[in-house]
C-alpha atoms as a PDB file:
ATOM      1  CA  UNK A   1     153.293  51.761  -2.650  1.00  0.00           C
ATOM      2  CA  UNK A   2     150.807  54.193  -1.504  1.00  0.00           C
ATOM      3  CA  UNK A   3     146.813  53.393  -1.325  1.00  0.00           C
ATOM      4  CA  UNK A   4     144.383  56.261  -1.135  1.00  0.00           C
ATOM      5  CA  UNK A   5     141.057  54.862   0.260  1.00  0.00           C
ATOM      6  CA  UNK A   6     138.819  57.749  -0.230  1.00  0.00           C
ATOM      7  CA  UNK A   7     138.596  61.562   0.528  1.00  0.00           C
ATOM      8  CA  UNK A   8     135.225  63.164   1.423  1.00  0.00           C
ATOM      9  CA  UNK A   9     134.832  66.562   1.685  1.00  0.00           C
ATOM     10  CA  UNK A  10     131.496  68.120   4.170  1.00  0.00           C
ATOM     11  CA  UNK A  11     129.373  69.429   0.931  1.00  0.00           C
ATOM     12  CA  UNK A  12     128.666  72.765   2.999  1.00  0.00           C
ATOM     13  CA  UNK A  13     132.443  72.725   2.064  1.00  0.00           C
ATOM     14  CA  UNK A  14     132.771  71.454  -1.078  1.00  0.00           C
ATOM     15  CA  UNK A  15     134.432  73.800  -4.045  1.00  0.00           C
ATOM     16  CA  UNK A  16     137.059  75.844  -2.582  1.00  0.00           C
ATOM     17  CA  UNK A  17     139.951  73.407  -3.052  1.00  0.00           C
ATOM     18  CA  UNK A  18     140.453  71.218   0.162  1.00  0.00           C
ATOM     19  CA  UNK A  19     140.456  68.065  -1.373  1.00  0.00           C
ATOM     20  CA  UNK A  20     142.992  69.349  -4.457  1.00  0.00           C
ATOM     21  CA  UNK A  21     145.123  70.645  -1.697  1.00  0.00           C
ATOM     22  CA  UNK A  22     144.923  67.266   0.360  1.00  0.00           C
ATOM     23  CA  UNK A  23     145.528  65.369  -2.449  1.00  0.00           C
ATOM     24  CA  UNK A  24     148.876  67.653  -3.535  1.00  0.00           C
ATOM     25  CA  UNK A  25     150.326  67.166   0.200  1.00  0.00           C
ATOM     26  CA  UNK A  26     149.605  63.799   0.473  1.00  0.00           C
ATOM     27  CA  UNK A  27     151.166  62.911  -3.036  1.00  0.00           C
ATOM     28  CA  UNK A  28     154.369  65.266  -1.803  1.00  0.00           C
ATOM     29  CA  UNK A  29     154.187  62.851   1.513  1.00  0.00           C
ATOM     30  CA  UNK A  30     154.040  59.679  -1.301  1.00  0.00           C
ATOM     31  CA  UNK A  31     156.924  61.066  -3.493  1.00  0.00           C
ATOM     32  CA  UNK A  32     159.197  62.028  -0.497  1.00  0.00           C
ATOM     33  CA  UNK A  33     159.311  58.575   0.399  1.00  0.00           C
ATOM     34  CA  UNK A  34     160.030  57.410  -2.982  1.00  0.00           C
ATOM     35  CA  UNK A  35     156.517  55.448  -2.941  1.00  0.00           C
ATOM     36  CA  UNK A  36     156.662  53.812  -7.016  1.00  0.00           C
ATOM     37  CA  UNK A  37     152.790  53.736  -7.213  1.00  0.00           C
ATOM     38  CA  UNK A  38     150.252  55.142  -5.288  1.00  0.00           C
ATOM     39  CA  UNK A  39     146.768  53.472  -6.114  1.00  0.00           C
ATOM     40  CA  UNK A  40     142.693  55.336  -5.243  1.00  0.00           C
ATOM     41  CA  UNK A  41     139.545  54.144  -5.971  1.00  0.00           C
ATOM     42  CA  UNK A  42     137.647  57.118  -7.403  1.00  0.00           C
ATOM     43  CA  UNK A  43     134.159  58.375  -6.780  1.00  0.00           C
ATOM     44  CA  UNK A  44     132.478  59.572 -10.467  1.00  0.00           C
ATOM     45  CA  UNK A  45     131.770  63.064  -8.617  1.00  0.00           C
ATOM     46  CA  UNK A  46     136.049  62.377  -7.757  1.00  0.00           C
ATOM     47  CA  UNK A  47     137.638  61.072 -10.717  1.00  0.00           C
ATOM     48  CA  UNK A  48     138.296  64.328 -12.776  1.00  0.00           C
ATOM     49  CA  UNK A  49     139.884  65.774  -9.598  1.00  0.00           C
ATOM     50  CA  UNK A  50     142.248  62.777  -9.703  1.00  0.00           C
ATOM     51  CA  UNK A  51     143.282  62.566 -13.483  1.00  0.00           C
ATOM     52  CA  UNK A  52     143.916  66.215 -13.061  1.00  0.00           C
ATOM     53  CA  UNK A  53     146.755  65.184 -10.474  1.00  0.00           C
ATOM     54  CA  UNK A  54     148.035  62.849 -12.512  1.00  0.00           C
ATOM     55  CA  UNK A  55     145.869  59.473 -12.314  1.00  0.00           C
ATOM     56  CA  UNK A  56     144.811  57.012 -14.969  1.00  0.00           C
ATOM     57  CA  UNK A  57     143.403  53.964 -15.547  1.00  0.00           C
ATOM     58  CA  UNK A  58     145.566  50.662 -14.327  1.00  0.00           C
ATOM     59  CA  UNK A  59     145.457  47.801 -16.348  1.00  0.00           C
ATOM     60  CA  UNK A  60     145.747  45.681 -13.500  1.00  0.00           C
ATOM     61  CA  UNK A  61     142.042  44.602 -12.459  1.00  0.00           C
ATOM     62  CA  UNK A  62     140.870  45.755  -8.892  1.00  0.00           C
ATOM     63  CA  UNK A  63     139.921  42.642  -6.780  1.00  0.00           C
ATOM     64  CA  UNK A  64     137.812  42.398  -3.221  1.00  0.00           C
ATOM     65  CA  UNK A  65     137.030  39.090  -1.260  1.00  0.00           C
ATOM     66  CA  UNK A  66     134.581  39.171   1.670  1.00  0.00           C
ATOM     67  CA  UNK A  67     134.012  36.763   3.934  1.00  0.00           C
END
């Protein structure tokens, strides 16, 4: 199982496809090691980047617990 925790891009940088291209190796690097799921929490500003690659909603409810 893979877990993407967030990827934030400089916004002097933003636009010109790092985070696409990140997001394409990294997946390769998930698939290559036969990873069944790999699991992100999306930014709004993020999200459309991410169903692009192939994302969608879990039905499996995201849970947190702080001390």
């Amino acid at each position: 199982m893979g877990h993407v925790i967030g990827v934030v891009t400089d916004p002097a940088h933003r636009r010109p496809g790092h985070s696409r291209a990140i997001m394409r190796a990294l997946l390769d690097w998930f698939r290559e090691r036969e990873a069944a799921r790999v699991d992100l929490y999306a930014s709004t500003e993020g999200e459309p980047l991410y169903r692009a690659l192939g994302f969608d909603d879990h039905p499996d409810p995201a849970l947190c617990r702080r001390p």
